[in-house]
Protein backbone atom coordinates (compact mmCIF):
# COMPACT_ATOMS: atom_id res chain seq x y z
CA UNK A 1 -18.46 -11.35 -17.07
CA UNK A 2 -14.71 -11.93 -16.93
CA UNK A 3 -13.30 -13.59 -14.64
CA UNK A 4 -11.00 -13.27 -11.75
CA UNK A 5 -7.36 -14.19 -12.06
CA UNK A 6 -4.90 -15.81 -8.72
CA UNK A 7 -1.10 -15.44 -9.46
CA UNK A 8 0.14 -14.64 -5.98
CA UNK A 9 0.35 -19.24 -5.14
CA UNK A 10 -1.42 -21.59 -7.68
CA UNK A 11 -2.67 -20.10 -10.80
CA UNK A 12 -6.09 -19.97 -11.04
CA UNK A 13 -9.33 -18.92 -12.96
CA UNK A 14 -12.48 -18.40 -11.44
CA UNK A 15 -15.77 -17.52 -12.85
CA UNK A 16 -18.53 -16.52 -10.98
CA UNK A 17 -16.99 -18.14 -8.27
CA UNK A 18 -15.98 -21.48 -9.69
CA UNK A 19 -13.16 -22.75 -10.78
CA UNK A 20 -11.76 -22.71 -14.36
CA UNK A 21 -9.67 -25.75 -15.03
CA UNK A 22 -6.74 -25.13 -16.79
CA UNK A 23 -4.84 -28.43 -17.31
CA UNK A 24 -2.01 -28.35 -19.89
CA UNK A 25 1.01 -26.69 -17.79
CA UNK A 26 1.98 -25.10 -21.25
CA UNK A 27 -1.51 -22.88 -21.27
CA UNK A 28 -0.98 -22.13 -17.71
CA UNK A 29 2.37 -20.68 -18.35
CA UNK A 30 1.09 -18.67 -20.92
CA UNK A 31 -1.48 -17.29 -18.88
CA UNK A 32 0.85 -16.21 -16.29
CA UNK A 33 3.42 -14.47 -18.63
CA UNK A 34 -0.10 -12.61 -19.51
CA UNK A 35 -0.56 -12.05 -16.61
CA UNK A 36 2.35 -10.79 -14.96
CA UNK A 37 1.95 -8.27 -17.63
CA UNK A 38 -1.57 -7.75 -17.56
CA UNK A 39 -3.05 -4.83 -19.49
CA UNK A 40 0.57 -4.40 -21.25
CA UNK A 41 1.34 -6.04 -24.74
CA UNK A 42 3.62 -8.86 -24.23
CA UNK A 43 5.88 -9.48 -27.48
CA UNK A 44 5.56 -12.77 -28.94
CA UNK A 45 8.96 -13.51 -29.12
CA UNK A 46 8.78 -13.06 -24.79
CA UNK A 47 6.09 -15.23 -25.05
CA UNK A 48 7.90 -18.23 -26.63
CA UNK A 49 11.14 -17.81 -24.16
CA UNK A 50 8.24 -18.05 -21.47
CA UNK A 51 7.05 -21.30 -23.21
CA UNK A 52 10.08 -23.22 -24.61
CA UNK A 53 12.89 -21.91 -22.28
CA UNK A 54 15.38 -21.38 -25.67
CA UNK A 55 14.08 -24.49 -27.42
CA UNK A 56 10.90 -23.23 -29.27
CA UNK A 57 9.43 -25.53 -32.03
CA UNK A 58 10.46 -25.68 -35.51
CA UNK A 59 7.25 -23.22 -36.28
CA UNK A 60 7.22 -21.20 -32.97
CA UNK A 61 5.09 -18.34 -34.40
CA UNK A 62 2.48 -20.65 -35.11
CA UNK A 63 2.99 -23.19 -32.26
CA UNK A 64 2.40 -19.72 -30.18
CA UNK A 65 -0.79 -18.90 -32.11
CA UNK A 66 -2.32 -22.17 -31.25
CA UNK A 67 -1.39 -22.10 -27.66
CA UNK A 68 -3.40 -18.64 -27.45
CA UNK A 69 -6.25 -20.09 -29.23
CA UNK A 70 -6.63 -23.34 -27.14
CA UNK A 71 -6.39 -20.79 -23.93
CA UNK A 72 -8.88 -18.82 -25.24
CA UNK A 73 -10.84 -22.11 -25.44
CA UNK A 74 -10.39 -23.11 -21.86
CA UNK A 75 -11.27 -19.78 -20.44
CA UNK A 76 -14.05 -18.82 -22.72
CA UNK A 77 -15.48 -15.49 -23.98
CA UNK A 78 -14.94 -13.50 -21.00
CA UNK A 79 -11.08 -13.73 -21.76
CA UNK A 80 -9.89 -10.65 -23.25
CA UNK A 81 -6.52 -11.40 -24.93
CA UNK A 82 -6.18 -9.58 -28.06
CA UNK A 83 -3.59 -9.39 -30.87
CA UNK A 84 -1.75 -6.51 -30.53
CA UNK A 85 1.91 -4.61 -32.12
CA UNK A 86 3.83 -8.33 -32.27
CA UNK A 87 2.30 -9.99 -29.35
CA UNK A 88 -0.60 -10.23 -27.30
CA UNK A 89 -2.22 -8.17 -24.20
CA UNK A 90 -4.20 -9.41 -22.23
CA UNK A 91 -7.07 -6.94 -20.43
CA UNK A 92 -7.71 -6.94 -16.84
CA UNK A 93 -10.24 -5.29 -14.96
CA UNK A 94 -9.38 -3.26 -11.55
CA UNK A 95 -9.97 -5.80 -9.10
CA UNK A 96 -9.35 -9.02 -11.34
CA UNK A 97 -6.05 -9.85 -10.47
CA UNK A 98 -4.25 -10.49 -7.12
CA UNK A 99 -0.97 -8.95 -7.99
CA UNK A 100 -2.74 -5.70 -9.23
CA UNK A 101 -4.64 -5.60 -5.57
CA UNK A 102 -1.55 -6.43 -3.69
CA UNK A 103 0.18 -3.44 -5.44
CA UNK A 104 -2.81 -1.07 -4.67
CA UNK A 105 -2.52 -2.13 -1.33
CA UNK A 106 1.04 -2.28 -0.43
CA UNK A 107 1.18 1.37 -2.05
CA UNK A 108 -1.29 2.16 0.40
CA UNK A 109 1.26 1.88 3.21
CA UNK A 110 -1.17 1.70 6.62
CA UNK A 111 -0.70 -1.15 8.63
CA UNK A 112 -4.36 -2.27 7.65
CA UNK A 113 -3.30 -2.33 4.03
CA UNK A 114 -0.24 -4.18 4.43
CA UNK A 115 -2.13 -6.84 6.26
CA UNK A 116 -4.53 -7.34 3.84
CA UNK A 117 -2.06 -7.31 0.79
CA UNK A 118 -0.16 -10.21 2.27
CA UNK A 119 -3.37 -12.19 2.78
CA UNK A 120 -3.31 -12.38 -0.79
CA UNK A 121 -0.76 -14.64 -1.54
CA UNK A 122 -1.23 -17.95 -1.02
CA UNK A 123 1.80 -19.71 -1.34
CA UNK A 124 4.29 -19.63 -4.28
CA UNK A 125 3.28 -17.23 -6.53
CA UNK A 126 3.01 -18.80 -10.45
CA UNK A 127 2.54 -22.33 -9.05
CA UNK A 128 1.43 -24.59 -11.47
CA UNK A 129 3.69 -23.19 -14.61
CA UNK A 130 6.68 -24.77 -16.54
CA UNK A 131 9.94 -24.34 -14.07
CA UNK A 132 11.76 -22.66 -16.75
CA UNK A 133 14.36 -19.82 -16.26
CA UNK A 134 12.50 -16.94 -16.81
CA UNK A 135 9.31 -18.38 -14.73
CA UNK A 136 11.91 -18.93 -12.13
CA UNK A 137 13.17 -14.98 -12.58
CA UNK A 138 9.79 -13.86 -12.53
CA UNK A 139 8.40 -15.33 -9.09
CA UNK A 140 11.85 -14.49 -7.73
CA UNK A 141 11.08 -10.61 -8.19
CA UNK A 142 7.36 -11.03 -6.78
CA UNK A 143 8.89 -12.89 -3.30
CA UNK A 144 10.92 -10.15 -3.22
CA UNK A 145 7.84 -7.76 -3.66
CA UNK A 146 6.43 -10.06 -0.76
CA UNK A 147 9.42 -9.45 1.62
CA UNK A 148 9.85 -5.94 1.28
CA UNK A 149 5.48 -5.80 2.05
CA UNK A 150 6.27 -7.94 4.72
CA UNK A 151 8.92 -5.50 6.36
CA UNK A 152 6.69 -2.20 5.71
CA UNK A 153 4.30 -3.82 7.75
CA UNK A 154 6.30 -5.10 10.62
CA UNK A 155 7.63 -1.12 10.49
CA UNK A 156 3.99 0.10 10.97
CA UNK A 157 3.42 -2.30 13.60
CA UNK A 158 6.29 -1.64 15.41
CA UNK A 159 5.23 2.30 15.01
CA UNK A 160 1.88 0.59 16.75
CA UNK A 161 4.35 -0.56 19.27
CA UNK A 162 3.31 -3.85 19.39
CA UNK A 163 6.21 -5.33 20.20
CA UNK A 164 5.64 -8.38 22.31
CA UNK A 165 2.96 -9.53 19.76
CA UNK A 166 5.50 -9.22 16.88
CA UNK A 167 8.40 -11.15 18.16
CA UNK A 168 7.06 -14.76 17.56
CA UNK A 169 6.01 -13.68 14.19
CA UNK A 170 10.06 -12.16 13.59
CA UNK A 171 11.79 -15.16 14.79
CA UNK A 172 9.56 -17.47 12.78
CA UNK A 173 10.53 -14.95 9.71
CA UNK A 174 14.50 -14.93 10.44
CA UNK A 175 14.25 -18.66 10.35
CA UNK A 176 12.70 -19.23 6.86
CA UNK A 177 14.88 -16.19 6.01
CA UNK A 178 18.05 -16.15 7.64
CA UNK A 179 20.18 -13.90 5.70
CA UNK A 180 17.52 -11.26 5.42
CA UNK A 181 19.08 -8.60 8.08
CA UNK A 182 16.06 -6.06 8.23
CA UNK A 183 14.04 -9.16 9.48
CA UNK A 184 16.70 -9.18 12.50
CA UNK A 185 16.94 -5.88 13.08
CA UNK A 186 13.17 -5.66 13.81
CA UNK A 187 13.44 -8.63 16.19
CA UNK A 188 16.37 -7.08 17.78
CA UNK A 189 13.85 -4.08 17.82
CA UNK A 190 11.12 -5.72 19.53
CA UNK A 191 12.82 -7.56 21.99
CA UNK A 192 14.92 -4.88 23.71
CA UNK A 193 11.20 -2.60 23.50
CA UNK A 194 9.99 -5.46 25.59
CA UNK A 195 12.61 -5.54 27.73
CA UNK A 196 14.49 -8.30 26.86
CA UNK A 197 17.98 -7.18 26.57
CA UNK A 198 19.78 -10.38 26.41
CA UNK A 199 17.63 -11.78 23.76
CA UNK A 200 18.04 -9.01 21.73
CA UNK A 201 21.92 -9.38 21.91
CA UNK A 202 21.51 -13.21 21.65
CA UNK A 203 19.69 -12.46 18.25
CA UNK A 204 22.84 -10.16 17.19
CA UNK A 205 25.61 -12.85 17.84
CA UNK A 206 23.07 -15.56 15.86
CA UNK A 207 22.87 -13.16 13.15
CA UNK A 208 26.76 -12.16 13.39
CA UNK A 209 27.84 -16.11 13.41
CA UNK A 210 25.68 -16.69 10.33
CA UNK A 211 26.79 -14.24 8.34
CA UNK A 212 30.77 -14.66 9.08
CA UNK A 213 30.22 -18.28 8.67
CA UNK A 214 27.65 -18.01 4.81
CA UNK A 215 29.43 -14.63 3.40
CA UNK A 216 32.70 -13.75 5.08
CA UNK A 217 30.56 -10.23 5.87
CA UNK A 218 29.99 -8.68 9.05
CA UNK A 219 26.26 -6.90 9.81
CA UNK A 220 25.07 -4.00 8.33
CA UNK A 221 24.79 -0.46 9.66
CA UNK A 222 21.46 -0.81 11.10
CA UNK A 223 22.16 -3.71 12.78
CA UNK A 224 25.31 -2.41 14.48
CA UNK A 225 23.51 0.65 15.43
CA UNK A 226 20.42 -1.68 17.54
CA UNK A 227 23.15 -3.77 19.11
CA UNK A 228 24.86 -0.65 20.21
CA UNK A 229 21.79 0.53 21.25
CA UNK A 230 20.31 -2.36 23.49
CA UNK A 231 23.86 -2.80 25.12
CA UNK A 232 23.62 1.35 25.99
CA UNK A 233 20.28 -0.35 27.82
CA UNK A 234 17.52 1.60 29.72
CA UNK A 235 20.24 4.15 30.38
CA UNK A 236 21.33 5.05 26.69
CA UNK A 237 21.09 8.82 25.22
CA UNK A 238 17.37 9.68 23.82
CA UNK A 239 16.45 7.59 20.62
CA UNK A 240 15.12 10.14 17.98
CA UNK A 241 12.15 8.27 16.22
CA UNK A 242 11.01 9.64 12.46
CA UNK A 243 7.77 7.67 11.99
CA UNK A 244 5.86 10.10 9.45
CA UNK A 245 4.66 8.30 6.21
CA UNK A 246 5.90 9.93 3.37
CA UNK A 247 4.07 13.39 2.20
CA UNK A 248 0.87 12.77 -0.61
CA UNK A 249 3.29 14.63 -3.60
CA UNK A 250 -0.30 15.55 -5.50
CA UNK A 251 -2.00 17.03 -1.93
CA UNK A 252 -4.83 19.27 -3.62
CA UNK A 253 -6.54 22.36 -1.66
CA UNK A 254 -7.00 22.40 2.28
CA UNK A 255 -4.75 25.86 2.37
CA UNK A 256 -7.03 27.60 4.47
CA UNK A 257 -6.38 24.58 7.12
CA UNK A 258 -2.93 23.68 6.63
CA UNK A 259 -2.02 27.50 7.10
CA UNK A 260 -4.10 27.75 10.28
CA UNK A 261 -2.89 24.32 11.78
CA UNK A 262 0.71 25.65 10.64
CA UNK A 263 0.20 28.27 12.76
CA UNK A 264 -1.30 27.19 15.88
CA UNK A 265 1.37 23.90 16.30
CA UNK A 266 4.65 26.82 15.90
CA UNK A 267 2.68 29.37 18.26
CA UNK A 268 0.11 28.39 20.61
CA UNK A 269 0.72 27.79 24.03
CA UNK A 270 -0.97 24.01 24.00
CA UNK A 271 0.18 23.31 20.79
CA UNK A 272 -2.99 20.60 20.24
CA UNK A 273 -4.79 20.37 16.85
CA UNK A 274 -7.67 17.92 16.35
CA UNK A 275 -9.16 17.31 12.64
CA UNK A 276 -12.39 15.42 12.74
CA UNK A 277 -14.69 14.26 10.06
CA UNK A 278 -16.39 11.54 8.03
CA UNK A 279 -14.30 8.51 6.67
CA UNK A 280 -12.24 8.87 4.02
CA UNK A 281 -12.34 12.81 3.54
CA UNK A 282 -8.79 13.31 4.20
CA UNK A 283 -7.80 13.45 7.50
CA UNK A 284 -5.02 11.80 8.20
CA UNK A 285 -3.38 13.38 4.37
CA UNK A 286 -4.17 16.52 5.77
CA UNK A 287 -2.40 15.68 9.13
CA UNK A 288 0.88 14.20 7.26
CA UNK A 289 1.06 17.53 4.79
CA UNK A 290 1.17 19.70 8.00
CA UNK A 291 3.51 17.16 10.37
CA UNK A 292 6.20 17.41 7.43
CA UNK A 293 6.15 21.43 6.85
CA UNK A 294 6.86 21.57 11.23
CA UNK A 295 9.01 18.55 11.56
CA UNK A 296 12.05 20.80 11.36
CA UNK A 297 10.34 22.29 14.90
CA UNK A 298 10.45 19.09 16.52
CA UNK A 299 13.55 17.93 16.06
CA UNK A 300 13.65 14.95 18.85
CA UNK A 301 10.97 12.63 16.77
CA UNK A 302 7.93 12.75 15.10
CA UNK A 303 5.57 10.01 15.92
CA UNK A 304 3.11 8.57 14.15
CA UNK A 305 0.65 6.63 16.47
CA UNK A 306 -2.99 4.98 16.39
CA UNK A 307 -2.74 4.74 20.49
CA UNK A 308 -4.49 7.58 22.09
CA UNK A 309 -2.79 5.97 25.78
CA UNK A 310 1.15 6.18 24.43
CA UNK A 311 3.04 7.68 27.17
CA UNK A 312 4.03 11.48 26.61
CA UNK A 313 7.67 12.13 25.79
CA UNK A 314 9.54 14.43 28.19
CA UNK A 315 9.08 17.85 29.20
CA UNK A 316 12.48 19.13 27.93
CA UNK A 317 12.04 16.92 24.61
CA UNK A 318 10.56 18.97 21.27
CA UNK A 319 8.39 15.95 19.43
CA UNK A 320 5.52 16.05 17.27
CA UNK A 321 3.08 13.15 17.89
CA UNK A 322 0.35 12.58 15.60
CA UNK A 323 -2.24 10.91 16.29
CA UNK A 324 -4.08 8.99 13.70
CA UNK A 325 -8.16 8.09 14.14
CA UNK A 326 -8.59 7.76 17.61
CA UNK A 327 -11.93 8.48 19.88
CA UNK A 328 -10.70 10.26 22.88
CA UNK A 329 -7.43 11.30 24.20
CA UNK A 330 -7.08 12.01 27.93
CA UNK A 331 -3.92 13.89 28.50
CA UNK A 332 -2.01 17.35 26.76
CA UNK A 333 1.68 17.27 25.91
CA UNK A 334 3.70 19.21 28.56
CA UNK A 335 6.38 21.21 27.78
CA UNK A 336 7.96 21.53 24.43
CA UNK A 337 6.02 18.66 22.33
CA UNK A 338 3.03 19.02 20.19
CA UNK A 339 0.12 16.62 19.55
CA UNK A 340 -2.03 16.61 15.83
CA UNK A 341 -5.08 14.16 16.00
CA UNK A 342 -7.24 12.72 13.65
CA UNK A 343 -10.48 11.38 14.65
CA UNK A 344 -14.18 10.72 12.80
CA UNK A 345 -15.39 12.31 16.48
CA UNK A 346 -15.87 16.18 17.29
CA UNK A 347 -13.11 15.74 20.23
CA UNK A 348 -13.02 18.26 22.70
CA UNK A 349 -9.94 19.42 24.52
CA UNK A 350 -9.09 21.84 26.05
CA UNK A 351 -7.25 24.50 24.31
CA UNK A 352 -7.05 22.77 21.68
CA UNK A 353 -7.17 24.38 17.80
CA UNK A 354 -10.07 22.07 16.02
CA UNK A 355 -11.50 21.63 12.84
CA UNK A 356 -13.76 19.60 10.64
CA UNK A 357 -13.28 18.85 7.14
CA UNK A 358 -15.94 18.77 4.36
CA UNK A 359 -15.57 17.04 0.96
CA UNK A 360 -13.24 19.15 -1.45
CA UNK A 361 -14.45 21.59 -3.46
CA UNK A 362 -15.80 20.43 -7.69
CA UNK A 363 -12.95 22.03 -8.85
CA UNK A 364 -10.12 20.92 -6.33
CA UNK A 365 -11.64 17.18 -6.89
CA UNK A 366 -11.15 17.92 -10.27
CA UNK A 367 -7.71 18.43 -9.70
CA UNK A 368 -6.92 15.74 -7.43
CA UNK A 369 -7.79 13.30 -11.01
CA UNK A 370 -5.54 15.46 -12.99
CA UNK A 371 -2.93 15.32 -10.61
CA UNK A 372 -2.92 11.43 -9.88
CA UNK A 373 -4.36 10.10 -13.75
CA UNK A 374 -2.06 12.72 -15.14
CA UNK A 375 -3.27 16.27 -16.34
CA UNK A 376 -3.24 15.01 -20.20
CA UNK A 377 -5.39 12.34 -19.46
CA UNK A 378 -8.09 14.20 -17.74
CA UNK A 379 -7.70 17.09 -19.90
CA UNK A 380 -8.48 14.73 -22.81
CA UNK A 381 -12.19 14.17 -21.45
CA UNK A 382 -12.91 17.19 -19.16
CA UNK A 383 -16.60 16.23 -19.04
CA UNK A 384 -16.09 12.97 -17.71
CA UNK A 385 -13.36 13.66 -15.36
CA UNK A 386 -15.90 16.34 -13.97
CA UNK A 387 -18.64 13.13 -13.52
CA UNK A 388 -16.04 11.43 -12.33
CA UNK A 389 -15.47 13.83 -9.10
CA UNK A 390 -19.34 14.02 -8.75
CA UNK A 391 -19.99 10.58 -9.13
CA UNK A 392 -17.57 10.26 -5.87
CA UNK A 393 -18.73 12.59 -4.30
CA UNK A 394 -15.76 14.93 -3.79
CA UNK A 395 -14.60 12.57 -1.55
CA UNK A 396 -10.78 12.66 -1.40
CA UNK A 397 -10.83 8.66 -0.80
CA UNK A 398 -13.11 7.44 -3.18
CA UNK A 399 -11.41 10.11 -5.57
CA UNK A 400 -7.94 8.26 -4.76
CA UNK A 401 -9.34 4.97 -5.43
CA UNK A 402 -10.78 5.71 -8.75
CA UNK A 403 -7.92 7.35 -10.07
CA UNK A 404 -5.88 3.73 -8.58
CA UNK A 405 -8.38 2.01 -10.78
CA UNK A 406 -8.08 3.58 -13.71
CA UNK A 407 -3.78 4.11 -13.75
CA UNK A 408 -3.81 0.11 -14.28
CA UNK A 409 -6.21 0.44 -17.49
CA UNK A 410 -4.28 3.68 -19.14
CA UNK A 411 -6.01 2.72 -22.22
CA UNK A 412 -9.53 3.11 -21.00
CA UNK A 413 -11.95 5.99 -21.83
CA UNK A 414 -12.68 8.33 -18.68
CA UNK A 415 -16.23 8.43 -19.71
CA UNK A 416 -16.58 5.02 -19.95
CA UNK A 417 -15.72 4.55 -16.09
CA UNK A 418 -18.04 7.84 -15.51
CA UNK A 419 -20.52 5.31 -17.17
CA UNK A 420 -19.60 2.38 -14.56
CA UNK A 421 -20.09 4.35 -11.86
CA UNK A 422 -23.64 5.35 -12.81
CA UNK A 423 -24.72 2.01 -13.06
CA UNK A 424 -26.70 -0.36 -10.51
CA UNK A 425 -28.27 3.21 -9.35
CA UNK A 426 -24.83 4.39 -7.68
CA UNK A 427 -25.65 7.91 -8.95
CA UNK A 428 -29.03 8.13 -6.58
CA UNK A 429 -26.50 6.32 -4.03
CA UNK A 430 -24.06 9.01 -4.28
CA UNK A 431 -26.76 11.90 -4.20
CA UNK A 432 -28.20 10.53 -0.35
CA UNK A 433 -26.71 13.89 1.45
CA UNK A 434 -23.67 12.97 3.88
CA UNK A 435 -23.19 9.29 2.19
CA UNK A 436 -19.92 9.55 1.98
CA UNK A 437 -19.50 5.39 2.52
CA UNK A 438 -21.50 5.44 -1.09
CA UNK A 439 -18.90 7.43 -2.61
CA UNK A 440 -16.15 5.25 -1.39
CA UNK A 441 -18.15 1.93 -1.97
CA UNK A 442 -18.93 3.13 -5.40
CA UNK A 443 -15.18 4.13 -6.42
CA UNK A 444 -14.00 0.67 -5.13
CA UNK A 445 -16.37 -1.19 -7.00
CA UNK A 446 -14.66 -3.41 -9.67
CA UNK A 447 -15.86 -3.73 -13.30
């Protein structure tokens, strides 16, 4: 069984749930320059700058070799470090390394996601190896991968508008990072949402001071634009808000609904479109494909929401709210605005245009893999890409997920996956009619 590997704070081995220790600070900085390149072949002469900092040995080929072999020692068989074109890769599994599931995660983008990819790290990352240069290079670039998650998902909880719940968490963040000015612009954000103006402004001159007094430099754009903003106060002109996540670049099939959504958003007279059905089918895709070919309708915001009680924009405003996975909604828009909502329910409103998805077709599954594993790839192994789609049950989701898995092992055989994923009887699991849970439990499943 191999075993799991913990970058993202201390670096850590675990097998089967216990601990592998790894004493020698020498082996555990090789393990993380293998790591921080996992399933890529890392050249030796990388390897010895990660080990010697510029002062290798008098042999540093060899003092190299016998570093890998007393790591391969420590670990045990389940390590999978092979020789390979000058240097050494080291094989991962999907789910085997915290930086590989942080990635997946972040690149997820939901608010959900982002929460759960930050709960992976667990203090600084590559703890434990020599404090050499490049070490020191290398967990500078993954804090910043940690900042930059950490702003996405203050963004989608702002988008949540949970504002007041946010600004403890945003002050605590501008202190350990003061010079950080997308950190202050969100305060500033939150605290003139929750009505408190002078705070907000309080935050700008704090912020202003600092950076006059650090780096001779006055605030950024953004930051000039919020202060400008919160002193306009409750009075200011109408604040156009573009919330949609980015468009799914390899959206497969759905034409038939996209085209009739299209249609009844630009022409109806309650322009209200609900799209229900199971978990994981493609919902709320479907609902960002369609919000970005209207946006240009709705040119006063498009809002992306998961509260069904947000209050309705004005009559005389043109947005486009969208609604992602709620169970009810109790009011129309009025006016010019337009409402698209996802929800796992059959909701019924009035006048509404509704519809309920079904699993993709075998042969728009099919190319949902080519499109995200690359057409080449899954052209390579038609057969198995085909099990592949069955095996997940068409399910755009648990389609997604495999394809995730497989993009971090570009050397592995589609069939062998296919094979995976019939194992422990996840092939009768798959067949249950409606399961689609099975489908998405089954793709997530790590090796």
């Amino acid at each position: 069984m191999s075993p799991v590997f913990r970058i993202l704070g201390p670096i850590t081995v675990l097998e089967e749930g216990r601990e592998i220790p790894i004493g020698a600070p020498r082996l555990r900085t090789l393990l993380a320059a293998l790591l921080v390149n996992a399933n890529q072949t890392v050249s030796a002469a990388e390897l010895i700058q990660w080990l010697w900092d510029g002062e290798p040995p008098a042999q540093p080929q060899r003092a190299l070799q016998t570093a890998v072999s007393r790591l391969r020692g420590v670990i045990g068989p389940g390590l999978d470090l092979r020789h390979h074109a000058g240097g050494y890769r080291l094989e991962v599994p999907a789910g085997g390394l915290d930086l590989c599931q942080f990635r997946l995660l972040t690149a997820a983008g939901t608010a959900d996601a982002l929460a759960e990819a930050l709960r992976l790290w667990q203090g600084e990352p590559l703890t434990g190896a020599h404090d050499y240069a490049v070490v020191r290079d290398k967990r500078a670039v993954l804090q910043e991968e940690w900042l930059r998650a950490a702003e996405q998902l203050v963004d989608a909880r702002l988008a949540l508008r949970e504002y007041a719940e946010l600004i403890p968490e945003l002050t605590s963040l501008t202190k350990r990072f003061p010079l950080r000015e997308r950190f202050w612009a969100q305060l500033m954000l939150a605290l003139h949402n929750s009505s408190r103006q002078a705070e907000a402004l309080a935050a700008y001159e704090e912020l202003a001071s600092l950076l006059r007094d650090e780096l001779g430099i006055d605030p950024g754009e953004e930051v000039r634009r919020l202060h400008l903003e919160v002193l306009n106060g409750p009075d200011a002109t109408w604040q156009v808000h573009r919330q949609l996540p980015a468009d799914i670049g390899d959206f497969v099939g759905r034409q038939d609904e996209v085209k009739a959504i299209v249609a009844h958003l630009t022409e109806a007279a309650v322009p209200v479109v609900t799209i229900s059905g199971p978990p994981g089918v493609g919902k709320t895709a479907l609902a960002v494909r369609v919000a970005h070919l209207v946006k240009d309708r709705y040119p006063d915001g498009q809002w992306f929401l998961r509260d069904a009680d947000t209050t309705p924009p004005p009559p005389d405003k043109r947005v486009l709210i969208v609604l992602d996975d709620v169970e009810e909604l109790g009011w129309v828009p009025v006016g010019n605005s337009a409402v698209l909502v996802t929800s796992r329910s059959d909701l019924a409103l009035e006048g509404a245009y509704g519809t309920t998805l079904a699993v993709l077709e075998p042969a728009e599954a099919i190319e949902l893999l080519r499109a995200v594993l690359g057409a080449e790839r899954a052209d390579r192994e038609p057969q198995a890409t085909a099990d592949i789609a069955d095996l997940c049950g068409y399910l755009p989701l648990a389609l997604r997920i495999a394809a995730g898995h497989l993009a971090l092992r570009p050397a592995e055989q589609l069939a062998a996956y296919a094979d995976h994923l019939r194992g422990n009887n996840r092939l009768l699991a798959l067949a249950l009619l409606g399961d689609h849970d099975a489908a998405v439990e089954a793709a997530w499943s790590p090796w």
